[in-house]
Protein backbone atom coordinates (compact mmCIF):
# COMPACT_ATOMS: atom_id res chain seq x y z
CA UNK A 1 155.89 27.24 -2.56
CA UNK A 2 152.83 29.18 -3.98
CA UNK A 3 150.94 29.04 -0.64
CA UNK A 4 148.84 31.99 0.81
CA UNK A 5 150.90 34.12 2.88
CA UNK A 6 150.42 33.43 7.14
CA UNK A 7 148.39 30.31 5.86
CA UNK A 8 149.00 27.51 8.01
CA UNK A 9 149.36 24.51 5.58
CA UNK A 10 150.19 20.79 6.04
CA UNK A 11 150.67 17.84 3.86
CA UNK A 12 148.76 15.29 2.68
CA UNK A 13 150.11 13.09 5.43
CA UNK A 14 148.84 15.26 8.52
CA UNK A 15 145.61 16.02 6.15
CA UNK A 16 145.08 12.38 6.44
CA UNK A 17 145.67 11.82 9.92
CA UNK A 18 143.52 14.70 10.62
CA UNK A 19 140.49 13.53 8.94
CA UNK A 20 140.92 9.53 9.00
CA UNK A 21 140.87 9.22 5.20
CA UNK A 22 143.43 7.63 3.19
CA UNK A 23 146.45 9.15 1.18
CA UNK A 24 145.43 7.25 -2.06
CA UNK A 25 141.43 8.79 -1.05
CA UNK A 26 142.99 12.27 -0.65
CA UNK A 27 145.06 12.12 -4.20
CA UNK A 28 141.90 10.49 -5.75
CA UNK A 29 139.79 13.75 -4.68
CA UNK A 30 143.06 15.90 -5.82
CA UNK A 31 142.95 14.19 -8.90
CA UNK A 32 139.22 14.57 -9.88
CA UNK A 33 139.03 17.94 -8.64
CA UNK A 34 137.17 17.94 -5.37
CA UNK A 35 140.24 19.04 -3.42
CA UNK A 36 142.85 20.04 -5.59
CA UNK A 37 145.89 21.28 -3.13
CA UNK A 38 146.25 24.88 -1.90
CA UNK A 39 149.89 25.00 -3.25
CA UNK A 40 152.98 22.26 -4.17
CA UNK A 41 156.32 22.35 -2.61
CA UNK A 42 159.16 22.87 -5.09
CA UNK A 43 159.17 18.99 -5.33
CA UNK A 44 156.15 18.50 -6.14
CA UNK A 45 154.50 17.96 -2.53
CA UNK A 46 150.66 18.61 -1.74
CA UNK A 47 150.24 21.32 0.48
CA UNK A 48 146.91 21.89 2.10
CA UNK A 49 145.27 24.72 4.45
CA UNK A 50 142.84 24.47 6.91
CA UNK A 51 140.55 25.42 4.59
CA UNK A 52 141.10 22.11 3.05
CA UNK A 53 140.45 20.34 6.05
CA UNK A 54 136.95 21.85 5.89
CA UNK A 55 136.50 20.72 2.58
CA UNK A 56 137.47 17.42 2.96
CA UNK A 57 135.44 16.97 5.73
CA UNK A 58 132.21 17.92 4.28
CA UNK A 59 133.00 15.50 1.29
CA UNK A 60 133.63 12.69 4.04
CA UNK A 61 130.08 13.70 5.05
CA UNK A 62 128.46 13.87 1.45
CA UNK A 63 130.06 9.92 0.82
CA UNK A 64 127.69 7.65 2.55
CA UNK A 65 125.17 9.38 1.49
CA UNK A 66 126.05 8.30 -1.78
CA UNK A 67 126.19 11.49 -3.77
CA UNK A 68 128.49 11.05 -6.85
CA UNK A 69 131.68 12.78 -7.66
CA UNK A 70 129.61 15.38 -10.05
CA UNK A 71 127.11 16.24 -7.49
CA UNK A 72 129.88 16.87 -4.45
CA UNK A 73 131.61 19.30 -6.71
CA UNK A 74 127.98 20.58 -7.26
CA UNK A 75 127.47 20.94 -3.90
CA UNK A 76 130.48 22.15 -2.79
CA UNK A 77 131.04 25.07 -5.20
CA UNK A 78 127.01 25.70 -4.06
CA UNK A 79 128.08 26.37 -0.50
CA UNK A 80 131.11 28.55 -1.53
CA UNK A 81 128.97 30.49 -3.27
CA UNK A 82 128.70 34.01 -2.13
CA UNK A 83 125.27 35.82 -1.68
CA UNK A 84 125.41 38.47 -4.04
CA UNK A 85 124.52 41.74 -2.90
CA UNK A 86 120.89 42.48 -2.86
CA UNK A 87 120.53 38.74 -3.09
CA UNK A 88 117.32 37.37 -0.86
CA UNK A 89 118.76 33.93 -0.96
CA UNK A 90 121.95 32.91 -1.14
CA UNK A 91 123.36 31.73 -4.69
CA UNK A 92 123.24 28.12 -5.20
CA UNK A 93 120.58 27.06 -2.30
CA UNK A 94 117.94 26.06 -5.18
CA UNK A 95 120.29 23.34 -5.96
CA UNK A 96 120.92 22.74 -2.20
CA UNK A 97 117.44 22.53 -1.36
CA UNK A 98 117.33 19.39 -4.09
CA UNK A 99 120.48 18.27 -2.86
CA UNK A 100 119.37 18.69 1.20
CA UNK A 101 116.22 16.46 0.30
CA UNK A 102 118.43 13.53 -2.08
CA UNK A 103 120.47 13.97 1.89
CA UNK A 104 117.62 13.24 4.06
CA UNK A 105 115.74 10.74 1.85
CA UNK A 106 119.08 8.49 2.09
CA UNK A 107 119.61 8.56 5.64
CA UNK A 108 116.03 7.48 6.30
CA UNK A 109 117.05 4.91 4.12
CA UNK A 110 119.80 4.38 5.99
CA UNK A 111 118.26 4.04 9.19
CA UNK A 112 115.88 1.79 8.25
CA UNK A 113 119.06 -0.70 7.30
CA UNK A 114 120.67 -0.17 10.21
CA UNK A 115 117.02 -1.36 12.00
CA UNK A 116 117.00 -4.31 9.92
CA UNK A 117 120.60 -5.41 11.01
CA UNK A 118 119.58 -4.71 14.84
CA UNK A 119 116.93 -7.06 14.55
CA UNK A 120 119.13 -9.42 12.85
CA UNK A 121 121.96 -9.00 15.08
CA UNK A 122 119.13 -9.68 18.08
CA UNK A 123 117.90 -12.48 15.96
CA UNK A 124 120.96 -14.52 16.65
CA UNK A 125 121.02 -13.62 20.09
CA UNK A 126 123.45 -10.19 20.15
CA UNK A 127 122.40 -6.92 22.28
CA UNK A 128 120.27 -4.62 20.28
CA UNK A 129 122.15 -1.68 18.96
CA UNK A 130 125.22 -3.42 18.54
CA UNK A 131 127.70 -2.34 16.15
């Protein structure tokens, strides 16, 4: 195995179970790149760190939000970004700062579905706020 030495690592099956997301979800973002594995067994296994965990939780975060597979990557390799030295800002927050707004302008979207199915779920006689 090709894994960082004193890394603790897992496979995709715990990475799963950690996070709530599906194996075929966890290839899929292997596959396109978002979370390629830290290492593979000499058969051929996924192995992930905890650094993975990280990462796969953030993309969890970005998906109803409805950023596409292009602009997680974006994002993600914007937030691993070191500041250089000398560096006012950190690289990469100009294209967060677009990024944080496309965020916040879909969750106010978002909540104002979730307001419209509260009344509707009151409309036919549920508690308000019900899931």
């Amino acid at each position: 195995m090709t894994a960082k030495a004193n890394a603790i690592t897992m496979h995709i099956g715990e990475l799963a179970e950690r996070t709530g997301l599906s194996l075929r979800t966890i290839r899929h973002y292997d596959d396109v790149g978002l979370l390629p594995a830290t290492a593979r067994t000499d058969g051929g296994f996924r192995v992930y760190s905890e650094d993975d965990v990280g990462r796969l939780m953030v993309i969890k975060q970005m998906k109803p939000l409805g950023f596409s597979l292009e602009e997680m990557a974006e994002i993600l390799a914007a937030l691993a970004a070191p500041a250089a030295p000398g560096d006012a800002v950190p690289a990469g927050s100009a294209s967060l700062a677009l990024f944080l707004e496309k965020a916040v302008q879909q969750r106010a979207k978002m909540a104002r579905n979730l307001a419209q199915a509260d009344e509707f779920i009151q409309r036919l006689g549920g508690p308000a706020g019900s899931p």
